[in-house]
N, C-alpha and C. Protein backbone atom coordinates (compact mmCIF):
# COMPACT_ATOMS: atom_id res chain seq x y z
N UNK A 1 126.69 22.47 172.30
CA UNK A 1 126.03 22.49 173.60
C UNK A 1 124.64 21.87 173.49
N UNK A 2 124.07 20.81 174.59
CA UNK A 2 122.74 20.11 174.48
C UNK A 2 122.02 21.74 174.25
N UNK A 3 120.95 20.99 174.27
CA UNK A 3 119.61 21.76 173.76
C UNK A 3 119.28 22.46 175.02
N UNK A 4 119.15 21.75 175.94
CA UNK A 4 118.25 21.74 177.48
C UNK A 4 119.10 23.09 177.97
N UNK A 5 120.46 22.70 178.34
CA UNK A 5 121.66 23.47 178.60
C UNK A 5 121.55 24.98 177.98
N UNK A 6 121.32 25.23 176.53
CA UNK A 6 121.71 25.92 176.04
C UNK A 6 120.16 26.84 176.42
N UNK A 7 118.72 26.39 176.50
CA UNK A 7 117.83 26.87 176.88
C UNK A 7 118.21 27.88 177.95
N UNK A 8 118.26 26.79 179.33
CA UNK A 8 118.82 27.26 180.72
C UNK A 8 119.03 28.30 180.62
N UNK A 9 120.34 28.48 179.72
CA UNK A 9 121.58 30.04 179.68
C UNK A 9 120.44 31.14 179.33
N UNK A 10 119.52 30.59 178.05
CA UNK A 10 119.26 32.06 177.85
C UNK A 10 118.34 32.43 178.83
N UNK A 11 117.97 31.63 179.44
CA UNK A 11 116.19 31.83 180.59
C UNK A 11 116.78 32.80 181.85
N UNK A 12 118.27 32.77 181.91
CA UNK A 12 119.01 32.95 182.82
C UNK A 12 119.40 34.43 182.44
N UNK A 13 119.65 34.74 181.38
CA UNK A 13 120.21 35.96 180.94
C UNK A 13 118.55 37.23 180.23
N UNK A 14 117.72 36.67 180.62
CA UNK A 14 116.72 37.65 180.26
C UNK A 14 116.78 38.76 180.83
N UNK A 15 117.00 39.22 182.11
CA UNK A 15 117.09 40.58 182.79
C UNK A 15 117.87 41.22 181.85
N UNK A 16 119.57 40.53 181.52
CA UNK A 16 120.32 41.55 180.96
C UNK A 16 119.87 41.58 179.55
N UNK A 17 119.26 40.68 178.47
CA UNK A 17 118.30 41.33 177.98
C UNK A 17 117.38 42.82 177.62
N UNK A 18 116.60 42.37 178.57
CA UNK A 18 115.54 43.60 179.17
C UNK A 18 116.98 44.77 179.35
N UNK A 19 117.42 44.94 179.83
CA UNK A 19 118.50 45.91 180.37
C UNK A 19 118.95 46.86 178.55
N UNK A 20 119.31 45.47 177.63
CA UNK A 20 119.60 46.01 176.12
C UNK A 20 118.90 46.57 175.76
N UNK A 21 117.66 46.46 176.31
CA UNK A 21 116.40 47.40 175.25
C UNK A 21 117.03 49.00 175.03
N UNK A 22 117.71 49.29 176.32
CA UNK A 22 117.76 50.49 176.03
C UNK A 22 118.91 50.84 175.91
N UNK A 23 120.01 50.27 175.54
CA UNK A 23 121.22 50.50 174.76
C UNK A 23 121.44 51.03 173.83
N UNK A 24 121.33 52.47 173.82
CA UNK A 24 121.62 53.86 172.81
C UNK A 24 122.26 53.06 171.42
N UNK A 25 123.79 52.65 171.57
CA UNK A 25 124.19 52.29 170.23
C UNK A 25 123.31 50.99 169.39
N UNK A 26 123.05 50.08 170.29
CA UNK A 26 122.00 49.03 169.47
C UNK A 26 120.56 49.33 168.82
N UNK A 27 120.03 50.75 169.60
CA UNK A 27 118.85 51.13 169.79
C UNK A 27 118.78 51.81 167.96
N UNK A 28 119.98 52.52 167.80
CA UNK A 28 119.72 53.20 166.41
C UNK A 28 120.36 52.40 165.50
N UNK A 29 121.10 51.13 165.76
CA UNK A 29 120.99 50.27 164.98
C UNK A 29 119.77 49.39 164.18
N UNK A 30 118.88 49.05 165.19
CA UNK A 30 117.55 48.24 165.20
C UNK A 30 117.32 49.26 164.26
N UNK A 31 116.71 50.39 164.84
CA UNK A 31 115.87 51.72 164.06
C UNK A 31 116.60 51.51 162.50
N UNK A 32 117.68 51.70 162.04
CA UNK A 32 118.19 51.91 160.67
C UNK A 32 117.46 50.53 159.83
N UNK A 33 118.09 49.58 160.34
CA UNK A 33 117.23 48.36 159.49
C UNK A 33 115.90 47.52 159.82
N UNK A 34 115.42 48.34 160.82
CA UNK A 34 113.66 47.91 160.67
C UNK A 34 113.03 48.57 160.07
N UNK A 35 113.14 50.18 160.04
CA UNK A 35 112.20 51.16 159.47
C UNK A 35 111.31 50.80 158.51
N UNK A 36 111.74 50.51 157.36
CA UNK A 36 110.71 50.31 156.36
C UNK A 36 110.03 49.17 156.38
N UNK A 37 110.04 48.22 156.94
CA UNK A 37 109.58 46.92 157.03
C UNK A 37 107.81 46.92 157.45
N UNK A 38 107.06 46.53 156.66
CA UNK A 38 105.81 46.32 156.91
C UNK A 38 105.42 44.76 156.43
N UNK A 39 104.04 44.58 156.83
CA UNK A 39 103.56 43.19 156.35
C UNK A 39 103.98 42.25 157.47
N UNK A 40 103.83 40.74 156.94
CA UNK A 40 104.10 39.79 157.55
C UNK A 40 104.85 39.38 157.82
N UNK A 41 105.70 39.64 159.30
CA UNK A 41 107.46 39.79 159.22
C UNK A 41 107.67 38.12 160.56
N UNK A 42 108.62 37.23 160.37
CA UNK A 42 109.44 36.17 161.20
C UNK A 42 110.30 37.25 161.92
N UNK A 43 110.54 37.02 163.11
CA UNK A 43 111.59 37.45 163.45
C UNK A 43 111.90 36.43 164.66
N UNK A 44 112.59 35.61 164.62
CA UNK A 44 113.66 34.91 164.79
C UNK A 44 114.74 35.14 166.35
N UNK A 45 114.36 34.13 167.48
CA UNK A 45 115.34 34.68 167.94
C UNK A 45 115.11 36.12 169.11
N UNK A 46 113.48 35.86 168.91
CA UNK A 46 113.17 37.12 169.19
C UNK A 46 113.84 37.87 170.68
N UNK A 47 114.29 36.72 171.24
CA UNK A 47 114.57 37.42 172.65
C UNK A 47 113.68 38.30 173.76
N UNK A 48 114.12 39.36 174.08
CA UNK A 48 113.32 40.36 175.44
C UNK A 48 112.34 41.12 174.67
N UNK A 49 112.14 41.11 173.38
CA UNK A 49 111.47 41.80 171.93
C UNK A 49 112.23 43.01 172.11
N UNK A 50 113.33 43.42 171.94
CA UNK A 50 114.10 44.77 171.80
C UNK A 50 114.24 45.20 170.96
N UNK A 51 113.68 44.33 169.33
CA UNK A 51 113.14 45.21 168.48
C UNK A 51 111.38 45.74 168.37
N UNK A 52 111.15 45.79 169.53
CA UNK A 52 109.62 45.56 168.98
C UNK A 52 108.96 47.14 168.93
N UNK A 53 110.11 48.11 169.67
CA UNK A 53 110.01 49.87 169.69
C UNK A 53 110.15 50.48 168.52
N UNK A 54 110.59 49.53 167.22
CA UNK A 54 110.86 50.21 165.86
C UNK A 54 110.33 49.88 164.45
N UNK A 55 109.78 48.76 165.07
CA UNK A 55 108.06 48.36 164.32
C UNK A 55 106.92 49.83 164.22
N UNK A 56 106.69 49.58 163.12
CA UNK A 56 105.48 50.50 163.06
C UNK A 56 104.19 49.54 163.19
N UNK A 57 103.35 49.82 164.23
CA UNK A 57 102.47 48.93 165.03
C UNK A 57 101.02 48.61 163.96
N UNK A 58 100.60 49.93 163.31
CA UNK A 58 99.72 49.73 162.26
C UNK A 58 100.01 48.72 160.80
N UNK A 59 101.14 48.33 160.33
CA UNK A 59 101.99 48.08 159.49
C UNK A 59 102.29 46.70 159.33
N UNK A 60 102.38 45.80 160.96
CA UNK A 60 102.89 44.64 160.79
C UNK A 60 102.30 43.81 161.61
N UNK A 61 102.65 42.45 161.18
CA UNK A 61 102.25 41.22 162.18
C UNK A 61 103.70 40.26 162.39
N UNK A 62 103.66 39.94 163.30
CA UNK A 62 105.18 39.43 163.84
C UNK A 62 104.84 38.55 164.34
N UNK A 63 105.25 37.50 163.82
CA UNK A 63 105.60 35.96 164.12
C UNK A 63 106.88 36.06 165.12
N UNK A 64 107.25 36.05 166.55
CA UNK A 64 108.27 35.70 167.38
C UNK A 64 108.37 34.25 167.65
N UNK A 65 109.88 34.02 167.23
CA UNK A 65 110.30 32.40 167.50
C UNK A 65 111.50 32.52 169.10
N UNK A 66 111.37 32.00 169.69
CA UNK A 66 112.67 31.71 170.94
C UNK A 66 112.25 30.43 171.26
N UNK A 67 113.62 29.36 171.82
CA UNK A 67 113.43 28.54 172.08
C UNK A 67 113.15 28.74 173.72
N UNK A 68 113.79 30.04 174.50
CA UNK A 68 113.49 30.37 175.99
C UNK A 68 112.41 30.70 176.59
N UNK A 69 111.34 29.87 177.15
CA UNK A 69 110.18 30.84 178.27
C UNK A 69 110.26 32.21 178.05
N UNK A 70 111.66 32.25 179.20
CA UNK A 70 111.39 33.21 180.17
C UNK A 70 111.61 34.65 178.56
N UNK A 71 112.37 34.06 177.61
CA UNK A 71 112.50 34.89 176.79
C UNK A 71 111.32 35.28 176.13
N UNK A 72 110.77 34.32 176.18
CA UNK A 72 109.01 34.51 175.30
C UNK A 72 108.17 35.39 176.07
N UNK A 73 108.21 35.50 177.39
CA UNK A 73 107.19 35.87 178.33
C UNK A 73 107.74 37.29 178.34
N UNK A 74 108.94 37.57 178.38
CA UNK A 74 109.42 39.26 178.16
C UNK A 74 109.06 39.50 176.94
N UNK A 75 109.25 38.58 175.87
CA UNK A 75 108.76 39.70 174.82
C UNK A 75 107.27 39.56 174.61
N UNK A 76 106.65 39.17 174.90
CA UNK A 76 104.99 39.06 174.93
C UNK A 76 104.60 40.76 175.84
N UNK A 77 105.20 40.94 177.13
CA UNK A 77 104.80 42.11 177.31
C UNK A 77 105.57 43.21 176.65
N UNK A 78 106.78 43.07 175.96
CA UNK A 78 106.69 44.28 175.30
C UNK A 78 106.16 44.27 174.42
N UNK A 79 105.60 43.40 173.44
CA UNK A 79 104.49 43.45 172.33
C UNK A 79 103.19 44.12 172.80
N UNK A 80 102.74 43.78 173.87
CA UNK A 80 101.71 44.51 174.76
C UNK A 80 101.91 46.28 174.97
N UNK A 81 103.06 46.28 175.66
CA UNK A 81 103.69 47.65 175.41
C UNK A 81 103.55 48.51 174.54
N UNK A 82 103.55 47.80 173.38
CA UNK A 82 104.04 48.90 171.75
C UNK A 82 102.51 48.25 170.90
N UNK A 83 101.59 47.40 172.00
CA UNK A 83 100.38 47.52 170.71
C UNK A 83 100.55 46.77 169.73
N UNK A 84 101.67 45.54 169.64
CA UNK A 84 101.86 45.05 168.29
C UNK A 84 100.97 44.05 167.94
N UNK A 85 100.38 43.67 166.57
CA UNK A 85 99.95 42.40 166.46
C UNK A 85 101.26 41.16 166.49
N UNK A 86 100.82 40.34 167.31
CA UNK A 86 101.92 39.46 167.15
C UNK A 86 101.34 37.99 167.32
N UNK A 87 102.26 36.93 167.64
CA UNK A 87 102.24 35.66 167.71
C UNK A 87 103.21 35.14 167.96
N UNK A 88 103.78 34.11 169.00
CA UNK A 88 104.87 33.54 169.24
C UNK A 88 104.95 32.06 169.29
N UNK A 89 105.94 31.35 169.18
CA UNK A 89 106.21 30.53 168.93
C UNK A 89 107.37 30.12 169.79
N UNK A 90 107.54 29.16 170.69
CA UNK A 90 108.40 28.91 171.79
C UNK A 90 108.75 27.64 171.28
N UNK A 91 109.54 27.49 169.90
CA UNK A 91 110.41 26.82 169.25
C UNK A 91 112.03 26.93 168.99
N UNK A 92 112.54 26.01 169.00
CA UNK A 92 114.11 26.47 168.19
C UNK A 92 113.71 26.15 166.23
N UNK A 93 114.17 27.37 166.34
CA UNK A 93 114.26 27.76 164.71
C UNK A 93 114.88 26.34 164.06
N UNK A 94 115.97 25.81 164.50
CA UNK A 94 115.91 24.86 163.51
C UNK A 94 115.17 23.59 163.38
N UNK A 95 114.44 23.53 164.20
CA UNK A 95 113.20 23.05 163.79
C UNK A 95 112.31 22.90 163.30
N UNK A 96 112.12 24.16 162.70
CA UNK A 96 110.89 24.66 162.41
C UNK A 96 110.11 24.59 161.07
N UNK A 97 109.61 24.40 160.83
CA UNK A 97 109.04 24.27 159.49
C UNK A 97 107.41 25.03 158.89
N UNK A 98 108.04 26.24 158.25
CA UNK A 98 106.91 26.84 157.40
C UNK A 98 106.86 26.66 156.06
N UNK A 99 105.83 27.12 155.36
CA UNK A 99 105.33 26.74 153.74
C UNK A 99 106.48 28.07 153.23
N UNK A 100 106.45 27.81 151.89
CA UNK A 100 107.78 28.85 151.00
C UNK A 100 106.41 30.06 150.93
N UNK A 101 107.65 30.69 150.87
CA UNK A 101 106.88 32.42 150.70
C UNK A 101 105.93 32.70 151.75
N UNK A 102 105.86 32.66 153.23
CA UNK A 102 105.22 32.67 154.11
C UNK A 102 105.29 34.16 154.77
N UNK A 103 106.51 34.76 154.54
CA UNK A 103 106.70 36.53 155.32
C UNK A 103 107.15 37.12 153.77
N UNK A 104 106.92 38.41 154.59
CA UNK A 104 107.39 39.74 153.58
C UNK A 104 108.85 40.07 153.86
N UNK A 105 108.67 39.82 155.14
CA UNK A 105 110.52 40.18 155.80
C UNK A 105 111.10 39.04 156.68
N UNK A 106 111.92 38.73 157.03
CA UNK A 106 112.53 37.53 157.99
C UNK A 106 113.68 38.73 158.53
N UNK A 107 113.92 38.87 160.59
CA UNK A 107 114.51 39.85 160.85
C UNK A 107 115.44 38.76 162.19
N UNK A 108 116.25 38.52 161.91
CA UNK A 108 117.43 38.02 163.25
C UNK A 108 118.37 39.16 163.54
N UNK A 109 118.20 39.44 165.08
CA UNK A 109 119.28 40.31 165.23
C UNK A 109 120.03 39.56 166.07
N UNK A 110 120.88 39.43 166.42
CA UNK A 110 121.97 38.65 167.44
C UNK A 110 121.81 37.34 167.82
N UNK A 111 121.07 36.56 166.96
CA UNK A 111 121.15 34.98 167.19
C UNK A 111 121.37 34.16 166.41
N UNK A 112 122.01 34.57 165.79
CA UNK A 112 122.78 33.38 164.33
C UNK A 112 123.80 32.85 165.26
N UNK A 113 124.47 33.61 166.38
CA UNK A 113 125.65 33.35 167.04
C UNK A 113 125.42 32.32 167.66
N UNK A 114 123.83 31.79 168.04
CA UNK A 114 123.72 30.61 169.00
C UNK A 114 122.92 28.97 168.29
N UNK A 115 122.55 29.28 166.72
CA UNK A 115 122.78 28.78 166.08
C UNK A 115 123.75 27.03 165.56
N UNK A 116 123.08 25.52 166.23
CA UNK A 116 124.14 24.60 165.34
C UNK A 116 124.71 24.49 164.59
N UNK A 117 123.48 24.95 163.16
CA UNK A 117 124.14 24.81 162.01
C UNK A 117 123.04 26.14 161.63
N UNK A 118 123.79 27.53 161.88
CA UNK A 118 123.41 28.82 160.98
C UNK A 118 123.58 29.02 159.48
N UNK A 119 123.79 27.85 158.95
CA UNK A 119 123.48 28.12 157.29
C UNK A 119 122.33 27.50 157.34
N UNK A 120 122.30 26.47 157.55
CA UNK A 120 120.70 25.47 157.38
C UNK A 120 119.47 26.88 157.55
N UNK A 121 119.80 27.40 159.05
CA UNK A 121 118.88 28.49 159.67
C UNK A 121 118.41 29.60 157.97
N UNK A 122 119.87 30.14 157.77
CA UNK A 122 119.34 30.81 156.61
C UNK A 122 119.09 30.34 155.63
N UNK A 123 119.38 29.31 155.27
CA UNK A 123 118.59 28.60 154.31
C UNK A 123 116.88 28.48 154.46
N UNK A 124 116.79 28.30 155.50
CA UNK A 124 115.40 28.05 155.61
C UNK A 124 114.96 29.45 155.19
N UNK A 125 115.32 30.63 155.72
CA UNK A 125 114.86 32.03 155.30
C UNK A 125 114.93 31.95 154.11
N UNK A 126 115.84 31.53 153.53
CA UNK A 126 115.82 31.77 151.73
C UNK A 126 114.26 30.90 151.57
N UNK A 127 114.00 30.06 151.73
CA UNK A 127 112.68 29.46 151.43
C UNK A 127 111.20 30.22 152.09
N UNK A 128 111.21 30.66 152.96
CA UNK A 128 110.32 31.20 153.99
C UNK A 128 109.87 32.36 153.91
N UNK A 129 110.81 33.52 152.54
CA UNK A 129 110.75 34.83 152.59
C UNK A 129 109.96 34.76 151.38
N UNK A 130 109.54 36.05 150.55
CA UNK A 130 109.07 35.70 149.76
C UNK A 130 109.73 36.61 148.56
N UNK A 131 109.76 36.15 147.77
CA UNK A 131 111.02 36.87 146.74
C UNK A 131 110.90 38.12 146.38
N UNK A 132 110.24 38.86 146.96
CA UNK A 132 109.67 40.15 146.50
C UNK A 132 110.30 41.23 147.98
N UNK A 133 110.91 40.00 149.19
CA UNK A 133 110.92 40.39 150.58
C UNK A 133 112.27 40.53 151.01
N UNK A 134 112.13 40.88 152.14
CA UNK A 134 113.86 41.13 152.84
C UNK A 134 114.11 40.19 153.84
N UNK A 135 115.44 40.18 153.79
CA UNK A 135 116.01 39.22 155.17
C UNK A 135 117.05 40.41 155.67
N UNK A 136 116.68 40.63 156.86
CA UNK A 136 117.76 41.76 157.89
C UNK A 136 118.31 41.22 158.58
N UNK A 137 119.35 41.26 159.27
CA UNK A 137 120.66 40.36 159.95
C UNK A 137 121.19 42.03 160.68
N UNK A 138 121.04 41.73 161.71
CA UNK A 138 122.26 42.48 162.57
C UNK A 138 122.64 41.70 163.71
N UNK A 139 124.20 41.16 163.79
CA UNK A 139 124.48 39.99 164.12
C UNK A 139 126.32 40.22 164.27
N UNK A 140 126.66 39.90 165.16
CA UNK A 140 128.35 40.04 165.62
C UNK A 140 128.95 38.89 165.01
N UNK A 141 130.07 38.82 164.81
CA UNK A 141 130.87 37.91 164.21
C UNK A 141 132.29 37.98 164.19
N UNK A 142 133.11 37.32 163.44
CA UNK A 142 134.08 37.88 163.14
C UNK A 142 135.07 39.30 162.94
N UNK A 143 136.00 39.88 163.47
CA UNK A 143 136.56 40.68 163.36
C UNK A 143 137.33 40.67 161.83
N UNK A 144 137.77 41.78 161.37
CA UNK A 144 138.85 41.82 160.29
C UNK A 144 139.92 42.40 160.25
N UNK A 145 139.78 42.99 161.85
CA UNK A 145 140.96 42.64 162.48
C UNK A 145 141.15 41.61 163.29
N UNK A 146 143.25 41.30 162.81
CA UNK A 146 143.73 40.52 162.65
C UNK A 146 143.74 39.79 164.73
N UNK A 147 143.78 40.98 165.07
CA UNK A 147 144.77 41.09 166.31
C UNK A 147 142.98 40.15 167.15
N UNK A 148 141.96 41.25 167.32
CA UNK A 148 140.75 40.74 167.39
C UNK A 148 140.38 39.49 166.82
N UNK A 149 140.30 39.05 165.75
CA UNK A 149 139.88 38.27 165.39
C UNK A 149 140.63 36.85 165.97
N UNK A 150 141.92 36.86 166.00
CA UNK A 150 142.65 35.97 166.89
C UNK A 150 142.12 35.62 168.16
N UNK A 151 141.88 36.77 168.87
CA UNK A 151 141.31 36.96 169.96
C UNK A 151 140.13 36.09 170.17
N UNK A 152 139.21 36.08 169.60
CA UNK A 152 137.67 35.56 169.18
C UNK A 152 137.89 34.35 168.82
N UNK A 153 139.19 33.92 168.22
CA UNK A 153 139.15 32.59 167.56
C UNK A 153 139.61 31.23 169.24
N UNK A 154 140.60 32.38 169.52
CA UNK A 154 140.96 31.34 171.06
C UNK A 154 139.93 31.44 171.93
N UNK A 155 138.83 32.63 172.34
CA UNK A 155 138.43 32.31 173.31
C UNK A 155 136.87 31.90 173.23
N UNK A 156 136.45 31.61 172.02
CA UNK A 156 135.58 31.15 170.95
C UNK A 156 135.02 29.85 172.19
N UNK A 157 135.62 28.99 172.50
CA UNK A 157 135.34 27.71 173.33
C UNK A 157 134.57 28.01 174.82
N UNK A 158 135.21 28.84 175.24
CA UNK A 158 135.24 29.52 176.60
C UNK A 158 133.99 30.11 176.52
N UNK A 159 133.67 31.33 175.69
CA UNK A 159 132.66 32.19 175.51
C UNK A 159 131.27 31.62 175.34
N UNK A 160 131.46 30.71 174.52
CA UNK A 160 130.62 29.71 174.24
C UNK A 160 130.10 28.59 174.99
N UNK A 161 130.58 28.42 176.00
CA UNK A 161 130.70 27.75 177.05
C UNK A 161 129.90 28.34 178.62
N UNK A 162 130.21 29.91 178.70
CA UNK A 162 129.74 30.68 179.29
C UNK A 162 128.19 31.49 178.88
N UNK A 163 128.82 31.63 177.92
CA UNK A 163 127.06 32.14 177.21
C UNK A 163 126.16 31.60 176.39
N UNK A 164 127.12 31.21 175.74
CA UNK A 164 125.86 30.22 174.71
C UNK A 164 125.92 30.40 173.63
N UNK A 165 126.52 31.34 173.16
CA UNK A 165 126.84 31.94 171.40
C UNK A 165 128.49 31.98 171.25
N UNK A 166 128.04 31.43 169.88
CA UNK A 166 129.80 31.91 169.72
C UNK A 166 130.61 33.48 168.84
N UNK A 167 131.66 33.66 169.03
CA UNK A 167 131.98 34.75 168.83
C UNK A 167 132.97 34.73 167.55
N UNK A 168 133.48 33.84 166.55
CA UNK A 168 133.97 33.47 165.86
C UNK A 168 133.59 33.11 164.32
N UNK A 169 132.60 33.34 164.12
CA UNK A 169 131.43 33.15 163.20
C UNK A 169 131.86 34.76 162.24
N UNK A 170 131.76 34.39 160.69
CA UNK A 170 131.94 35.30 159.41
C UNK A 170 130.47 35.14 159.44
N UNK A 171 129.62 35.89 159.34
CA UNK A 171 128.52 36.44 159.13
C UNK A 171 128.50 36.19 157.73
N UNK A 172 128.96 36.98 157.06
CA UNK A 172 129.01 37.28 155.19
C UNK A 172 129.35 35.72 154.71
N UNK A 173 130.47 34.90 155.20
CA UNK A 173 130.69 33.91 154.63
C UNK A 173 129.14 32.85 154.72
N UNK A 174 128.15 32.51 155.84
CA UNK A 174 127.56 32.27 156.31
C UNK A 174 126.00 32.42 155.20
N UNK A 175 125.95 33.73 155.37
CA UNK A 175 125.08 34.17 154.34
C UNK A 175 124.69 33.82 152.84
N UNK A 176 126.32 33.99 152.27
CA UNK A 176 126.67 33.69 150.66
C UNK A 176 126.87 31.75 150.51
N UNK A 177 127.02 31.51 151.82
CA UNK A 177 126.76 29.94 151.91
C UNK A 177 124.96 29.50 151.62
N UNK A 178 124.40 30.26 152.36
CA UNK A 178 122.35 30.06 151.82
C UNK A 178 122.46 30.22 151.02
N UNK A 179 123.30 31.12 150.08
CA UNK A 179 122.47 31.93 148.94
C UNK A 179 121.51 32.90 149.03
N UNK A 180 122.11 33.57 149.57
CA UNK A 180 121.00 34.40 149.84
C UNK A 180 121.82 35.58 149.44
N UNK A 181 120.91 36.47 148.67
CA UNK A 181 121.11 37.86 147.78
C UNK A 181 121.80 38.95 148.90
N UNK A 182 123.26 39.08 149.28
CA UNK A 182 123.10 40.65 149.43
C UNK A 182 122.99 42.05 148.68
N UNK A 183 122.20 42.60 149.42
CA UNK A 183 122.09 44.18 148.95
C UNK A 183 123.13 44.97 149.65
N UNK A 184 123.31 44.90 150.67
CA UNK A 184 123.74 45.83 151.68
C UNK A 184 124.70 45.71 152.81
N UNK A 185 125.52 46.18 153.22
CA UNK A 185 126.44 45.69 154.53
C UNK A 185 126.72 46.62 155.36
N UNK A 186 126.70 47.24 156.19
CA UNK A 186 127.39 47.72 156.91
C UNK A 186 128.52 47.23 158.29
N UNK A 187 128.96 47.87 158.85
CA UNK A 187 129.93 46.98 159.64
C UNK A 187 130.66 47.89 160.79
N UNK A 188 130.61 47.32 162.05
CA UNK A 188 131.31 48.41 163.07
C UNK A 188 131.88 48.14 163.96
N UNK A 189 132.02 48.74 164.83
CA UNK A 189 132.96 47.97 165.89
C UNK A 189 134.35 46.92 165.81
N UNK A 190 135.24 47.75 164.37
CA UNK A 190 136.66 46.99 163.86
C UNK A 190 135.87 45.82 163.26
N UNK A 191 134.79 45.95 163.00
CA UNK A 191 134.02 45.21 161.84
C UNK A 191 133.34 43.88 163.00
N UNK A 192 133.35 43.55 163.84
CA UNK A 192 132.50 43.14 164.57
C UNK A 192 131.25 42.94 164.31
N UNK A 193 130.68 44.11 164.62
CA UNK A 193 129.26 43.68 164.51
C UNK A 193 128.85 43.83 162.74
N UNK A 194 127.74 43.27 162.10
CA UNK A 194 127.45 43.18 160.94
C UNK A 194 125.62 43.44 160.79
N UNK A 195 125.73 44.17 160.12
CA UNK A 195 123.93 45.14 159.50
C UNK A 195 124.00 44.37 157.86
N UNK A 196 123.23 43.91 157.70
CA UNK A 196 123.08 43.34 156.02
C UNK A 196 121.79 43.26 155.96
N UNK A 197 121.64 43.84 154.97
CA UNK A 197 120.44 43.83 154.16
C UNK A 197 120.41 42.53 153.06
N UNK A 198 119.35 41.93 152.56
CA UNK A 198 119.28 41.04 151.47
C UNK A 198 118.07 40.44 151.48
N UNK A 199 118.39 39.60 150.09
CA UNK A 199 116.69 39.34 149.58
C UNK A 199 117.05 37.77 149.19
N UNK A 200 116.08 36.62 149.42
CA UNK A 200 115.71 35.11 149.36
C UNK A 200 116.51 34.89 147.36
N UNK A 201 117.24 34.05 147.29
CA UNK A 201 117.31 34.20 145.72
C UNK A 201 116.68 33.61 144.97
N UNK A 202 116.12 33.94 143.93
CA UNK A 202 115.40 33.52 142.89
C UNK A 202 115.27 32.21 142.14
């Protein structure tokens, strides 16, 4: 999908956004793999900032990347909201270019899916993090079920077409394609959605 196009969609979908912030099951997702995170954190993708309630506000500075306005301008006031130090950046990530070892943490939650080429993306995190740091991913993908995953694979065009992300995407395969260290996985929703923990490799 062009660039311009794919902007549009998300500038378009910010309300329902804003609406996720407060989505009970996503809400204690965020919480499980932000908690410990302090220092100089990327986060990627940032969207309506619907992680920005599980930041500890004394603790961090947050670099926000979106390529959407209207997405930047929602999460600017919830950074306001929660007191955060922050900074944004109204770029597409694969563009982007920082010096190696630049964050303590690199955090994408649900936008690898909208992603050209989402290995390049984590690749760049493998360079960007700093080896001592984390990369957090909570991010939908592929099913492992059979019946689902079929499902996702036909209507993969359509979905993608309508929203802007695709739904067909192995997360894990994706990952171990950067090189990038996992520690950790979790997995839910008939394995759907995907929580991984990991670190830039050496």
């Amino acid at each position: 999908m062009q660039k311009d196009k794919l902007i549009k969609k998300y500038d378009k979908q910010v309300r329902n956004y804003e609406k996720n912030r407060n989505n009970p099951t996503l809400a204690k997702w965020r919480r499980e793999l932000l908690r410990d995170i302090k220092g100089n954190v990327l986060e990627v993708g940032v969207g309506a900032g619907a992680n920005f309630a599980f930041y500890n506000k004394n603790n961090v500075h947050i670099t926000g990347v979106d390529f959407s306005p209207e997405m930047i301008k929602s999460a600017t006031k919830e950074a306001d909201l929660y007191q955060l130090e922050t900074q944004f950046l109204l770029k597409n990530v694969e563009e982007l270019e920082f010096e190696p070892d630049s964050f303590d943490h690199i955090v994408s939650t649900l936008s690898l899916c909208s992603y050209q080429d989402p290995v390049r993306v984590l690749t760049k995190f493998n360079e960007w993090c700093r080896k001592d740091g984390s990369i957090r991913l909570l991010e939908h993908g592929i099913s492992s079920n059979r019946f689902l995953s079929f499902t996702q694979k036909t209507a993969d065009p359509i979905l993608t077409k309508i929203s802007g992300c695709h739904w067909n995407r192995d997360m894990l395969e994706l990952v171990n394609a950067a090189n990038i260290q996992i520690e950790r996985v979790e997995r839910y929703w008939s394995d759907i959605v995907y929580m991984i923990w990991a670190k830039p490799s050496l």
